[in-house]
Protein backbone atom coordinates (compact mmCIF):
# COMPACT_ATOMS: atom_id res chain seq x y z
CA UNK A 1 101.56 32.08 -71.36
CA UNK A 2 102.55 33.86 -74.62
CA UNK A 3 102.95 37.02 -72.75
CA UNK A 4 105.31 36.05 -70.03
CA UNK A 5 107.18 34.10 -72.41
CA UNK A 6 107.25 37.22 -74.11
CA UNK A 7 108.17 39.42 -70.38
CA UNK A 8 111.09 37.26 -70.29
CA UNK A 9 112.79 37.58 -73.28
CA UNK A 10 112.42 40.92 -73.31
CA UNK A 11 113.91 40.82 -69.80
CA UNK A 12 116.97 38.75 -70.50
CA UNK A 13 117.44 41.70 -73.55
CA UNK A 14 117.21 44.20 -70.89
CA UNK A 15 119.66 42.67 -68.76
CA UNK A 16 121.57 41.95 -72.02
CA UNK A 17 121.75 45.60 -72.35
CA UNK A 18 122.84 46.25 -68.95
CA UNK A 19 125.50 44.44 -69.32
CA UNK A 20 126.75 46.10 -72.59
CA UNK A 21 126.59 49.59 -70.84
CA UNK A 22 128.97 47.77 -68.14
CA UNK A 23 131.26 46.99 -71.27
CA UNK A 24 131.33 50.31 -72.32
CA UNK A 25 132.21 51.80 -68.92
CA UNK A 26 134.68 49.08 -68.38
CA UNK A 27 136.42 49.97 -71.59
CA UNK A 28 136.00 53.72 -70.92
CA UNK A 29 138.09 53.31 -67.08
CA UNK A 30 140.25 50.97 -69.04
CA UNK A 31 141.02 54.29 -71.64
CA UNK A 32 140.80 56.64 -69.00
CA UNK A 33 143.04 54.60 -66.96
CA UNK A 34 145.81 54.25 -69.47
CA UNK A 35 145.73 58.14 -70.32
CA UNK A 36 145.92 58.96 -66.94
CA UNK A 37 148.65 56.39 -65.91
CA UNK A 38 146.67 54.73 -63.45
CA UNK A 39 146.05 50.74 -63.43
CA UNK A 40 142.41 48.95 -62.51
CA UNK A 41 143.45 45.33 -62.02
CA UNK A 42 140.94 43.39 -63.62
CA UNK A 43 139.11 45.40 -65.69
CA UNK A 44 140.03 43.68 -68.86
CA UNK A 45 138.68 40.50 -67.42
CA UNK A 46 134.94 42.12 -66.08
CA UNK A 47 134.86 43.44 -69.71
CA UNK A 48 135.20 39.59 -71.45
CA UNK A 49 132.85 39.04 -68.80
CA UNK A 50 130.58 41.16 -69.54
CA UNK A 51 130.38 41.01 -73.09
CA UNK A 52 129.86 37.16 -72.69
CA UNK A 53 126.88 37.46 -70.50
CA UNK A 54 125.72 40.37 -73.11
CA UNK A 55 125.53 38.19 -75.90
CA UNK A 56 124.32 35.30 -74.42
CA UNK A 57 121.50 36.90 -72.75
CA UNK A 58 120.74 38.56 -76.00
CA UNK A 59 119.90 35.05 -78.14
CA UNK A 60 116.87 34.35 -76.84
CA UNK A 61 115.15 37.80 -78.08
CA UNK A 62 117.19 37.52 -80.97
CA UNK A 63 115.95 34.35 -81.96
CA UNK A 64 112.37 35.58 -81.49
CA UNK A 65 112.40 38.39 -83.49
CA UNK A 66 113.77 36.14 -86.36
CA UNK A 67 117.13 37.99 -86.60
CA UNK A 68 119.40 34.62 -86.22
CA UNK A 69 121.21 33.87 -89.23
CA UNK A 70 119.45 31.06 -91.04
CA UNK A 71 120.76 29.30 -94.37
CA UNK A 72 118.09 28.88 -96.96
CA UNK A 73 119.36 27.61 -99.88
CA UNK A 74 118.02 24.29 -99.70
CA UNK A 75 114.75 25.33 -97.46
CA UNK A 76 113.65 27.84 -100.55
CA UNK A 77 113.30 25.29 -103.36
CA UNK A 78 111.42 22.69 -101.47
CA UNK A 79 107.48 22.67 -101.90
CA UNK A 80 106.01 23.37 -98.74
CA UNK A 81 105.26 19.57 -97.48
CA UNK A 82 108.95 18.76 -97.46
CA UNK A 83 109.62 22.14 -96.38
CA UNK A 84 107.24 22.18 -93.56
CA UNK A 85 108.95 19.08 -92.09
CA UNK A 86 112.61 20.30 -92.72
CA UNK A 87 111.98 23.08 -90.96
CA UNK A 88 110.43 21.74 -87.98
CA UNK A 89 113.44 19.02 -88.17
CA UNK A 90 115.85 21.87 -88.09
CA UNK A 91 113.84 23.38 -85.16
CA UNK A 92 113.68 20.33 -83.13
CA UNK A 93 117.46 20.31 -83.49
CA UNK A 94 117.74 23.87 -82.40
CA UNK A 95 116.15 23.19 -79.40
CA UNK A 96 118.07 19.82 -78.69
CA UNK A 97 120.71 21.57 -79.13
CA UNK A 98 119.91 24.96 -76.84
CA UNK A 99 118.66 22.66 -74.37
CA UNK A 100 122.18 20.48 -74.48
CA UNK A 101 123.78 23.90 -74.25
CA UNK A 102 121.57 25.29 -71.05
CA UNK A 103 122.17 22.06 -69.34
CA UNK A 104 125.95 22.13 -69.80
CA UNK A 105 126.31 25.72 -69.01
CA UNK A 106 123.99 25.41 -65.55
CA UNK A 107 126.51 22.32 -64.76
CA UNK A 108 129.91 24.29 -65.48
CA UNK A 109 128.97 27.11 -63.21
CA UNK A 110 127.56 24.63 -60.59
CA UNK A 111 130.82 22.24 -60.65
CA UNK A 112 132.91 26.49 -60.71
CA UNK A 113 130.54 27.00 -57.78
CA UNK A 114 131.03 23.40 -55.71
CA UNK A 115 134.90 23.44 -56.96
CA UNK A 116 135.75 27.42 -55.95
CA UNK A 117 137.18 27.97 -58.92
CA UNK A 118 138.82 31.03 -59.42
CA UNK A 119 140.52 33.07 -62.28
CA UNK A 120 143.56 32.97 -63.42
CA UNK A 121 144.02 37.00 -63.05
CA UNK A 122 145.11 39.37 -60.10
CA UNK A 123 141.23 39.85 -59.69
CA UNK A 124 140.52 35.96 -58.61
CA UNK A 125 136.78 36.14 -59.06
CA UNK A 126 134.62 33.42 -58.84
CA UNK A 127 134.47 32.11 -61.52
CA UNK A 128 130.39 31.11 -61.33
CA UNK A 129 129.65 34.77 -61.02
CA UNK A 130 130.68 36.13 -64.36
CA UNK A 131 129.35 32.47 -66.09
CA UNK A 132 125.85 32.73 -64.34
CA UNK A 133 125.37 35.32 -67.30
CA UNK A 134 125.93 32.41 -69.94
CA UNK A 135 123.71 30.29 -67.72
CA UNK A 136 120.93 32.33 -67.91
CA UNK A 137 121.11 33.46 -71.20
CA UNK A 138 121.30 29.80 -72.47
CA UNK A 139 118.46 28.62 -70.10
CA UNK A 140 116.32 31.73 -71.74
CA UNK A 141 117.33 31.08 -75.04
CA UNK A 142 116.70 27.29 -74.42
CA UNK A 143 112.99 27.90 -73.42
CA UNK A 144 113.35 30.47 -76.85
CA UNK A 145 113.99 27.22 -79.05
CA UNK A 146 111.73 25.10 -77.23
CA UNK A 147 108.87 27.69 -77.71
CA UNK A 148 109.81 27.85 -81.71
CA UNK A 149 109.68 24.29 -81.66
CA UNK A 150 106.32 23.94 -80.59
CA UNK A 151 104.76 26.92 -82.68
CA UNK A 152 105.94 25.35 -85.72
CA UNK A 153 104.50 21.85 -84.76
CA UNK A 154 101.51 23.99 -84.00
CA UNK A 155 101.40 25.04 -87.81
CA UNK A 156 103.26 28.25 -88.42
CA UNK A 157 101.96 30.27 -91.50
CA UNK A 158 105.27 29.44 -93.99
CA UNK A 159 106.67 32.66 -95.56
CA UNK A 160 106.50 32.54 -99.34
CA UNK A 161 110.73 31.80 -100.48
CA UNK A 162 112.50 34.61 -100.80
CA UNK A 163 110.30 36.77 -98.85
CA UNK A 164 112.48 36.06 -95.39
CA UNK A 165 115.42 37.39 -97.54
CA UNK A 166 113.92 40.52 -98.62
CA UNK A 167 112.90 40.80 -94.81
CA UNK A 168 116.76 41.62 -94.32
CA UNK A 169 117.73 43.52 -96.78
C-alpha cells in the first residue's frame, strides 16, 4: 500500500511538472509573440491555467516530503504527551480540511461540466478542463493528509524541537 501511495504522489509531481514546462512554453510564445508582433489568443489564460494545476498537483508530494510550511512555536515547548496529541489534532484538521477542499473542487468542475461553463476570454474553454488539474491535485493531496493522519495515530517517531527547523535551514 505504502508504495503505490508513494507511485502516486510522485505521479501527480510528475504531472505537476508537466504542467510547469507548459507554463514556460506558454510564457515563451507569449514573449516570442509580442517581439514578433504576432497575437496567440488565449495564451495568457492556458498559462493561469497551467500554473494552477502545477501547484495544486504539486501539494500532495510536497506535503510528504515535509516541505509545507508548519508553525512551531507553540508545538516546540510542549512535552511530548501534549505534543503528540496537538499534532495529531492539527493533522486530523489537515485532512478535514484537504478532504473539504477535494470534495468542493470535484463538485465545481462537475456543476462547470453539467452547466457548460465557459470562460470569459476569446478562447471560451471549458471551463472543467483547465480545473480538473485542481481536482486532482486536491483529491491527491487529500489522500496525502489522510495518509499523515493515520501514520501519526499509528505513532510517528516525534522529532526532538528544533531539529525540524534546522532541517530547513
Amino acid at each position: 500500500m505504502r508504495r503505490t501511495l508513494d507511485l502516486l504522489y510522485d505521479g501527480a509531481a510528475a504531472l505537476a511538472a508537466v504542467f510547469m514546462v507548459g507554463l514556460l512554453v506558454m510564457v515563451l510564445l507569449s514573449i516570442v509573440g509580442r517581439q514578433l508582433h504576432f497575437n496567440l489568443p488565449g495564451i495568457d489564460a492556458y498559462a493561469g491555467y497551467l500554473m494552477a494545476g502545477c501547484g495544486f498537483l504539486a501539494l500532495a508530494h510536497t506535503l510528504k516530503r515535509g516541505e509545507h510550511i508548519r508553525v512551531t512555536l507553540i508545538v516546540g515547548r510542549l512535552k511530548a504527551g501534549p505534543r503528540r496529541w496537538l499534532e495529531r489534532w492539527a493533522v486530523g484538521a489537515g485532512a478535514l480540511l484537504a478532504a473539504l477542499f477535494a470534495y468542493y473542487s470535484v463538485r465545481l468542475v462537475w456543476q462547470s461540466h453539467l452547466f457548460n461553463d465557459i470562460s470569459t476570454g476569446n478562447d471560451a474553454t471549458p471551463l472543467w478542463l483547465p480545473q480538473l488539474g485542481m481536482a486532482v491535485g486536491a483529491v491527491v493531496f487529500a489522500i496525502a493528509a489522510i495518509d499523515e493522519f493515520v501514520v501519526e495515530w499509528k505513532g510517528r517517531p516525534m522529532p526532538e524541537p528544533g531539529a525540524e527547523m534546522l532541517r530547513h535551514e
